[in-house]
Protein backbone atom coordinates (compact mmCIF):
# COMPACT_ATOMS: atom_id res chain seq x y z
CA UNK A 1 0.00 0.00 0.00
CA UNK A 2 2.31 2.78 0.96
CA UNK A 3 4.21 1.66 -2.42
CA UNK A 4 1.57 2.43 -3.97
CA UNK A 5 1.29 5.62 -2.52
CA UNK A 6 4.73 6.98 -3.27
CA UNK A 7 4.56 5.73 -6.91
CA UNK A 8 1.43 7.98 -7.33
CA UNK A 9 2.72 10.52 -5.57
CA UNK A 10 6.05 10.33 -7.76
CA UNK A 11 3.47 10.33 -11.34
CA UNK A 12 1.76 13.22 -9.75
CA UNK A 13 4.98 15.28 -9.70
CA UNK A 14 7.18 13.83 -12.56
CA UNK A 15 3.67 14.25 -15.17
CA UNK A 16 4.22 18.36 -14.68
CA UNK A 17 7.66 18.23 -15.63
CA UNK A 18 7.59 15.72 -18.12
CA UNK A 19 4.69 18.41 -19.98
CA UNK A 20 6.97 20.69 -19.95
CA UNK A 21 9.87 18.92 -21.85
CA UNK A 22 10.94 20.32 -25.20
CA UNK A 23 8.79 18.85 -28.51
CA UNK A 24 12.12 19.18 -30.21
CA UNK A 25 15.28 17.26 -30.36
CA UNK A 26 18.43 19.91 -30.19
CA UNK A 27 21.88 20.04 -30.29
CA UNK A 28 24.30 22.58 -29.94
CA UNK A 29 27.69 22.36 -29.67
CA UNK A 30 30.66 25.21 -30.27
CA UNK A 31 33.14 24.46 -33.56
CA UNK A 32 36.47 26.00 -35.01
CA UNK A 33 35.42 27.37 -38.39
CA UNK A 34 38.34 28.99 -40.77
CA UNK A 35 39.41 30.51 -37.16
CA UNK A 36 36.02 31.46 -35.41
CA UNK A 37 34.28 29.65 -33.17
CA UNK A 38 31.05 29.05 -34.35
CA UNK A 39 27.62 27.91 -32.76
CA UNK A 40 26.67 24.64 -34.51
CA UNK A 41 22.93 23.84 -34.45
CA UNK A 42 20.64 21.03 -35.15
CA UNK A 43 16.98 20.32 -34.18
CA UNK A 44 14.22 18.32 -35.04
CA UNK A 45 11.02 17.72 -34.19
CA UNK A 46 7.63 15.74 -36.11
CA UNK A 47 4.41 17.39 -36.67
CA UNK A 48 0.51 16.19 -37.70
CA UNK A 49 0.72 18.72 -40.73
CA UNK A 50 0.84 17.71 -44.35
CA UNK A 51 4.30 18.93 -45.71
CA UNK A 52 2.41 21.47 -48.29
CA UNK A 53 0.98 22.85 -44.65
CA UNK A 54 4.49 22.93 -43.09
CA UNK A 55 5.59 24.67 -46.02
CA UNK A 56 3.07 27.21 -46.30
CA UNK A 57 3.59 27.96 -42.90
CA UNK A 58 7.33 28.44 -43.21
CA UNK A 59 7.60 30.70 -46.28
CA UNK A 60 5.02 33.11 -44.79
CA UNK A 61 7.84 35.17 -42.93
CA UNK A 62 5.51 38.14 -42.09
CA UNK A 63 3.56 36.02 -40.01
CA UNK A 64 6.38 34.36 -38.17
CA UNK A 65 6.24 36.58 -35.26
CA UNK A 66 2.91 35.51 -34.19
CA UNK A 67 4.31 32.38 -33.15
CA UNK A 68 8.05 32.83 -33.15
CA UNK A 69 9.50 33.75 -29.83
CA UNK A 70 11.36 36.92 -29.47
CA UNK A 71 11.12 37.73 -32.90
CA UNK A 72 9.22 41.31 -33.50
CA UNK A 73 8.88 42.35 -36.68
CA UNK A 74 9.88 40.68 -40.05
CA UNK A 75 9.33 42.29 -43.42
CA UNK A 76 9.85 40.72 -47.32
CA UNK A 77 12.23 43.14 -48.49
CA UNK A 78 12.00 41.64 -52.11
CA UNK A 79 10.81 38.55 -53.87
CA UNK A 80 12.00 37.34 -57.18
CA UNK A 81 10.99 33.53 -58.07
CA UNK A 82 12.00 31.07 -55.18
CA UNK A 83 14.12 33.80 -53.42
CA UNK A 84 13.77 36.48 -51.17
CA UNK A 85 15.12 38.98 -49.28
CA UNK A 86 13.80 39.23 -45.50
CA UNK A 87 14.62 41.99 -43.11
CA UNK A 88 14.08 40.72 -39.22
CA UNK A 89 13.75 42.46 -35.75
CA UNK A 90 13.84 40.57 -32.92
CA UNK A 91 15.60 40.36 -29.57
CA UNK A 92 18.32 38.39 -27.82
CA UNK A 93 17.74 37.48 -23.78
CA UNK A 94 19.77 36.61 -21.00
CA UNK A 95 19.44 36.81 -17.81
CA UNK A 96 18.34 40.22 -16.98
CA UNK A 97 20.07 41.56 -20.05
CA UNK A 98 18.11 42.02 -23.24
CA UNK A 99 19.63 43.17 -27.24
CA UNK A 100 17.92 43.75 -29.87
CA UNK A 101 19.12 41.57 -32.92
CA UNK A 102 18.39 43.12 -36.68
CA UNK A 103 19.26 40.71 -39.73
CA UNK A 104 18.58 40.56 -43.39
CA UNK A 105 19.03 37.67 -45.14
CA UNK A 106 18.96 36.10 -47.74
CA UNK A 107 16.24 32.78 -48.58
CA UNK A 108 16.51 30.28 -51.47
CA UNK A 109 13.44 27.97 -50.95
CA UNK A 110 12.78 24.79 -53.13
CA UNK A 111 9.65 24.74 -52.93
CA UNK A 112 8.19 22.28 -50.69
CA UNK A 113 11.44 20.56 -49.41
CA UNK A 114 13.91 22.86 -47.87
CA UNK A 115 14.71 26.70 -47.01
CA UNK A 116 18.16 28.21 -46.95
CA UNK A 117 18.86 31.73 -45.20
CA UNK A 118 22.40 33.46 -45.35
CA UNK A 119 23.50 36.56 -43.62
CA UNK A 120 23.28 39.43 -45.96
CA UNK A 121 23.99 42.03 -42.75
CA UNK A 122 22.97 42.59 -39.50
CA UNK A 123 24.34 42.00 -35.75
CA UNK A 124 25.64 38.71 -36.48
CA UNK A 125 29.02 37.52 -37.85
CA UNK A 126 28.27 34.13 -39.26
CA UNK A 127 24.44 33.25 -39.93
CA UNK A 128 23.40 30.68 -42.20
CA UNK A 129 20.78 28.11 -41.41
CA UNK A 130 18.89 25.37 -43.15
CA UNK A 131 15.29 23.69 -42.69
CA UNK A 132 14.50 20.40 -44.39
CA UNK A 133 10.52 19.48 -45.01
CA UNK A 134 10.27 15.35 -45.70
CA UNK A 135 6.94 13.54 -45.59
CA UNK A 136 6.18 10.99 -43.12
CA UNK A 137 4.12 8.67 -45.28
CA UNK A 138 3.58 6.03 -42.03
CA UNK A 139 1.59 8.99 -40.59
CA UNK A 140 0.57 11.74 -43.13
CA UNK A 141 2.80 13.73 -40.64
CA UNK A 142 6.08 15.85 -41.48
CA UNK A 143 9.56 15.80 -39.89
CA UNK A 144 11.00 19.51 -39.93
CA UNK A 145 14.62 19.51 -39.53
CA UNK A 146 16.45 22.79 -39.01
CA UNK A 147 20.89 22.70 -38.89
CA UNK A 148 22.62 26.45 -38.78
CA UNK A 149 25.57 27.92 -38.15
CA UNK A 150 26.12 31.38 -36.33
CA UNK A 151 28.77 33.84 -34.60
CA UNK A 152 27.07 36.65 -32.97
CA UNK A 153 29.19 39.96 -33.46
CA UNK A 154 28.14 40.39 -29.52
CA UNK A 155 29.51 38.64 -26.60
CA UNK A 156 28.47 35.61 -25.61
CA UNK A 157 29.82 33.61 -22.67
CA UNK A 158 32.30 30.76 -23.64
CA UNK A 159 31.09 28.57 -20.88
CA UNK A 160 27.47 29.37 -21.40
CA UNK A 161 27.18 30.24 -24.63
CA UNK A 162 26.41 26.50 -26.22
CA UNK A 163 23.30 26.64 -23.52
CA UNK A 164 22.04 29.87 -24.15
CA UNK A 165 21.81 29.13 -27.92
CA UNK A 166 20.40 25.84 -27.26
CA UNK A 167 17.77 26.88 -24.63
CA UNK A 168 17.14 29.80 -27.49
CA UNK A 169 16.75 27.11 -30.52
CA UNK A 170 14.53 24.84 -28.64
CA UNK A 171 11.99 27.86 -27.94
CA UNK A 172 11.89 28.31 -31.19
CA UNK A 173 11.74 24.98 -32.65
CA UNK A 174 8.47 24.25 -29.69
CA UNK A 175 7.23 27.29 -30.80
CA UNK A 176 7.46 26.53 -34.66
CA UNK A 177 6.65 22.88 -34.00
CA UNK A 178 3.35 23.86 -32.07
CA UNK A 179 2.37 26.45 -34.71
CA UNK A 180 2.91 23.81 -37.51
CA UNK A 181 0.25 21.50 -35.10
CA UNK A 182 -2.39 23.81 -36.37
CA UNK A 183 -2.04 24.75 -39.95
CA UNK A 184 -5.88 25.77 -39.99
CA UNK A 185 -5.21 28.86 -38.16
């Protein structure tokens, strides 16, 4: 009986935390690139979504900060066949400290498979990122896979740096992931 009790009382507060676990797998981890040290990224993460639902989703960049943590404003500069130029306001948190981080890149999308964004300027030194769109036929579902590379031109801590990006990429990824949940909206 008083096993019983514990194990219930054990479900009752693990279930809270376990909620509360990131949707996304992620992975950060700090690499030498041609002499910087750069912030390595990968996450991943399934969703219910049709990929043509994921995709419209993800190449509507004006509407990205509806759902997108910490990013404010975003704005398609220009559009010319499957590229586009998109200016972005958003903002950086640690802590207590907060920056506001202003980017325009550039996107190549092929169309309903993957989205590439480089750096064209902006307060970063290296930004580059990648997500993949593939169709899980076993479920109708899609797997979204995002990999990047960036070098903020601000300081970030060495030792905390890898878990400030990562705590920063899985927001973002739930975020994205949870959006992508409900395509009807």
């Amino acid at each position: 009986m008083i096993a019983r009790i514990l194990l219930c009382s054990a479900l009752v507060f693990t279930l809270p935390a376990l909620a509360d676990e990131p949707r996304a797998d992620v992975a950060v981890k700090r690499v030498d690139l041609e002499g910087e040290q750069v912030f390595d990224v990968t996450a991943h993460g399934t969703v219910k979504a049709s990929p043509a639902a994921v995709w419209k989703i993800l190449t509507d960049y004006e509407r990205m900060p509806e759902f997108v943590p910490d990013l404010e404003r975003t704005k398609v500069l220009s559009r010319a066949g499957n590229r586009a130029t998109v200016e972005q306001f958003g903002r950086a948190r640690f802590l207590f400290f907060s920056r506001e981080i202003h980017l325009v890149v550039q996107v190549l999308e092929e169309p309903s498979n993957a989205i590439d964004i480089h750096l064209v300027t902006g307060d970063m030194k290296v930004y580059r990122c990648r997500w993949e769109i593939t169709p899980v036929p076993e479920t109708g579902g899609t797997r979204i896979s995002y990999a990047g590379k960036m070098v903020p031109k601000f300081y970030v801590p060495g030792m905390l740096g890898s878990n400030i990006v990562r705590r920063d990429i899985e927001r973002m990824m739930d975020a994205v992931l949870e959006r992508l949940d409900r395509p009807d909206e």
